[in-house]
Protein backbone atom coordinates (compact mmCIF):
# COMPACT_ATOMS: atom_id res chain seq x y z
CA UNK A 1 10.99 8.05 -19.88
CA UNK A 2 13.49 5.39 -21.01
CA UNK A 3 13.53 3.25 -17.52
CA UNK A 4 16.90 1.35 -18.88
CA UNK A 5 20.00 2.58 -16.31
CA UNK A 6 18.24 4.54 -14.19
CA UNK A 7 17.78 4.60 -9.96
CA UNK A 8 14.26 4.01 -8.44
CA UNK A 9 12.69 4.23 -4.91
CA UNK A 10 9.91 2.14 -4.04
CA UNK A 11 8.07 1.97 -0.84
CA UNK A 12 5.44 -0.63 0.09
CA UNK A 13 7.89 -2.87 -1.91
CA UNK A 14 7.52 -5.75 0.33
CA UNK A 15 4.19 -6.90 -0.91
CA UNK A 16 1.07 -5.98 -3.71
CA UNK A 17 1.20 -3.27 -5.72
CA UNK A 18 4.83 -1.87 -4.31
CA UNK A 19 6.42 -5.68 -5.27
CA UNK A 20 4.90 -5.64 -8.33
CA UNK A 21 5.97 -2.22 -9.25
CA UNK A 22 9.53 -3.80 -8.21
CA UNK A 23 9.55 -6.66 -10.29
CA UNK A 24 8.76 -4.42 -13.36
CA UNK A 25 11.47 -1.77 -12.83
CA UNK A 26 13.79 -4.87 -12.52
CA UNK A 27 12.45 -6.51 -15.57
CA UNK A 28 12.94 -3.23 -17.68
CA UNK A 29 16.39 -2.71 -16.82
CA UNK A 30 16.86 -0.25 -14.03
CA UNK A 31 20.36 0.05 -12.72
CA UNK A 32 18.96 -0.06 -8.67
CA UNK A 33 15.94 0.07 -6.84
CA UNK A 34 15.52 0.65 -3.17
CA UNK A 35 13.07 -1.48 -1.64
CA UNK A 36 11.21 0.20 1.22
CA UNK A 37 9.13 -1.09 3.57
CA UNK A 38 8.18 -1.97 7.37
CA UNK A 39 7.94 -5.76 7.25
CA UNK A 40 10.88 -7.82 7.39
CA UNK A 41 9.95 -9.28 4.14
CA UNK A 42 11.37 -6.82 2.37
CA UNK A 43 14.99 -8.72 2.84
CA UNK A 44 13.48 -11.97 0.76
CA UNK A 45 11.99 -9.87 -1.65
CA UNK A 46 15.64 -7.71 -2.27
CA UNK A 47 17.42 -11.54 -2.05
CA UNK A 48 14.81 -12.51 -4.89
CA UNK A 49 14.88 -10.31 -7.63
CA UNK A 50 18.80 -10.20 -7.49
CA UNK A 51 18.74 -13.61 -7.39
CA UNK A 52 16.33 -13.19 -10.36
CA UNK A 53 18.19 -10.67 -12.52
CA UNK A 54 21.61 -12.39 -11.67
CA UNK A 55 23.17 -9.08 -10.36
CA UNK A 56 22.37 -6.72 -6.72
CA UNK A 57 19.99 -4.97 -8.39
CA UNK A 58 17.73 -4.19 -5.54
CA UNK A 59 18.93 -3.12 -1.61
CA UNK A 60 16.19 -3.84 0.98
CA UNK A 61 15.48 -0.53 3.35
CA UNK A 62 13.53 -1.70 6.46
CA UNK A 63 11.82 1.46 8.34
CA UNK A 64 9.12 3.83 8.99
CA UNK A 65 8.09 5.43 5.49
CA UNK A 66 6.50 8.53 7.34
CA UNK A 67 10.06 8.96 9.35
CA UNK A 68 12.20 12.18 7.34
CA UNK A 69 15.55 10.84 8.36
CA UNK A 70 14.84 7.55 7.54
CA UNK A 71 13.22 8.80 4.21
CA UNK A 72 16.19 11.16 3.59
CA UNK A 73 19.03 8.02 4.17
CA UNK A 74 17.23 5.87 2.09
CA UNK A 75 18.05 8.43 -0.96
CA UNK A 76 21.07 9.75 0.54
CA UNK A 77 22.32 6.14 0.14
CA UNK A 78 20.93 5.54 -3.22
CA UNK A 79 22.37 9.30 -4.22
CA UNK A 80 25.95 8.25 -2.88
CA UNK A 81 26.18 4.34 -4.41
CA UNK A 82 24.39 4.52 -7.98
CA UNK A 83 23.75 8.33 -8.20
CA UNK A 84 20.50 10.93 -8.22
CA UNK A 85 17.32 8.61 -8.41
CA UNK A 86 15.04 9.12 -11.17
CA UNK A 87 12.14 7.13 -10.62
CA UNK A 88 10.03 7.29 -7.30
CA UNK A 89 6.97 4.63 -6.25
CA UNK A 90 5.40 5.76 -3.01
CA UNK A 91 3.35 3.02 -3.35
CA UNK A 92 2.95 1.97 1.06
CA UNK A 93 -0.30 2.33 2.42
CA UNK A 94 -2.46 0.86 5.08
CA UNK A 95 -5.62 0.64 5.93
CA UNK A 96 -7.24 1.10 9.31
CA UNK A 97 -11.28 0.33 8.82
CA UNK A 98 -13.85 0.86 10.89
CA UNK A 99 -17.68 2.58 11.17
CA UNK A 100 -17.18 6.52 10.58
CA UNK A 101 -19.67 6.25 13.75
CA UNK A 102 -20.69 3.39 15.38
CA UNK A 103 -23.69 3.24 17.67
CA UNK A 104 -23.62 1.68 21.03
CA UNK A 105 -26.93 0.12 21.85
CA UNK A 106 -26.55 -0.40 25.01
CA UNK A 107 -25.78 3.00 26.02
CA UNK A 108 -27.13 4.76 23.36
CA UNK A 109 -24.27 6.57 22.42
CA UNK A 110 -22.07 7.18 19.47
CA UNK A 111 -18.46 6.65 19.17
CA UNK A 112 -16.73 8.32 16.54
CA UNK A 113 -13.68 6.36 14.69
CA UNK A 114 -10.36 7.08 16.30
CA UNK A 115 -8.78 10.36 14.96
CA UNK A 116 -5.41 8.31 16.17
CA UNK A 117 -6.31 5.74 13.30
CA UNK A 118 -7.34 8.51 10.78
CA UNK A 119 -4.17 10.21 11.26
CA UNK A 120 -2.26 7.71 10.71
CA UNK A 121 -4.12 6.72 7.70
CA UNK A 122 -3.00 10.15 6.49
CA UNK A 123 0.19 10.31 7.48
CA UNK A 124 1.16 7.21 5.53
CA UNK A 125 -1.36 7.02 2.58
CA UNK A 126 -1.17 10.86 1.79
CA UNK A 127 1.04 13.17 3.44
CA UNK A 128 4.46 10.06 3.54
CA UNK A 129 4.18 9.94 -0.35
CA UNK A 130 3.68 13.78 -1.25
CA UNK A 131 7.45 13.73 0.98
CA UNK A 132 8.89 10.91 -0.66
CA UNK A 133 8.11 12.32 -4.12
CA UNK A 134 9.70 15.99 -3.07
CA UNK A 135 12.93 13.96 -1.54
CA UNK A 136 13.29 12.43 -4.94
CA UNK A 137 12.40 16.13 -6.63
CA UNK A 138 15.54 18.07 -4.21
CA UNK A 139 17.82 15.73 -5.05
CA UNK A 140 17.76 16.02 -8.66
CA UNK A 141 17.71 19.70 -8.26
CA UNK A 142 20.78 19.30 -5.83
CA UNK A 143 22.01 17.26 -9.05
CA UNK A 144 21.26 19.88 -11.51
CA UNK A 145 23.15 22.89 -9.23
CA UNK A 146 26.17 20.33 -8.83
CA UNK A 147 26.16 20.24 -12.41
CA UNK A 148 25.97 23.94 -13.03
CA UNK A 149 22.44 23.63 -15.16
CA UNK A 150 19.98 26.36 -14.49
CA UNK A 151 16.49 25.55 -14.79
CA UNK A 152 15.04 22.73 -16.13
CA UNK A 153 13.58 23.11 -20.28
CA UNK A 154 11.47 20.93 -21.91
CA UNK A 155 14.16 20.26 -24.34
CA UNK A 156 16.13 18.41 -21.70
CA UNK A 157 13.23 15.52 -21.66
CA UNK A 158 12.34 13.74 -18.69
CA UNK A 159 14.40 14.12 -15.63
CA UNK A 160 12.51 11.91 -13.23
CA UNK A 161 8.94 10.00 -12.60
CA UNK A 162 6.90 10.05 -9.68
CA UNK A 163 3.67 7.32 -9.87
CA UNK A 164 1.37 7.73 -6.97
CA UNK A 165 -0.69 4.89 -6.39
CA UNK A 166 -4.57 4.36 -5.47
CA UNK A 167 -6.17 1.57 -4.48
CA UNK A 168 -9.27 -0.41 -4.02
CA UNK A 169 -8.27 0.38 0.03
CA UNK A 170 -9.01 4.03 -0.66
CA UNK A 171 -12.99 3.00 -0.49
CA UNK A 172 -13.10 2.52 3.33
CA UNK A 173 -12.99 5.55 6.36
């Protein structure tokens, strides 16, 4: 897919694999990226690769990646400013790492690893990017409708890109 013009989401954009991802898309010409992520360096990270590329290339979106309305503004925003976005990085994740089961000596017990921690761990490393990719998948169907085009032919070429992201994270609980 030719990158050159076109509108990408990125979350976990305010540091490792998400920035880099960020810096690339800049660096091979997309029109705007949205830059998602929970840390408030996500602002300095928007500031610098504008400041970089010598245009406002990038918008900094500070929230909760497994929040739907959040998630749906962010592309509702992108939709409405630089049109349907093509290219989709769900690249936030987090780790929460621990002993599956740890043994207390003491009382010779076992406690297991918090299912509040696992689900979390899911919620943001699985099930969050699955949802981003489908928000990005609607809206170019919403696109398509709007458009009048029926369904999509392989003759039409690429439409969009999701890249899902593993990690060396992905080896703990």
């Amino acid at each position: 897919m030719d990158i050159k013009g076109k509108v990408a989401v990125i979350t976990g954009a305010a540091s490792g694999i998400g920035r880099a991802a960020a810096a690339e898309l800049c660096k091979q010409g997309v029109a705007a990226i949205a830059l998602v992520d929970m840390a408030d360096a996500v602002h300095e990270v928007a500031t610098s690769l504008n400041d970089t590329y010598g245009a406002r290339v990038a918008r900094a979106f500070q929230g909760d990646t497994t929040d739907a309305t959040f998630r749906h503004e962010v592309f509702e925003t992108m939709r409405h400013e630089y049109g349907p976005v093509n290219i989709c990085v769900p690249a936030a994740g987090i780790t929460r790492d621990a002993l599956a089961v740890r043994m207390n000596k003491e009382k010779g017990k076992a406690n297991l690893y918090p299912i509040e921690h696992f689900r979390l761990v899911m919620e943001v490393n699985l099930i969050a990017p699955v949802y981003w990719a489908l928000e990005m998948v609607a809206q170019l169907a919403e696109d398509r409708f709007t458009r009048g085009l029926k369904q999509w032919s392989a003759e039409e070429g690429s439409q969009g890109v999701i890249v899902f992201i593993g990690s060396v994270s992905s080896q703990g609980n």
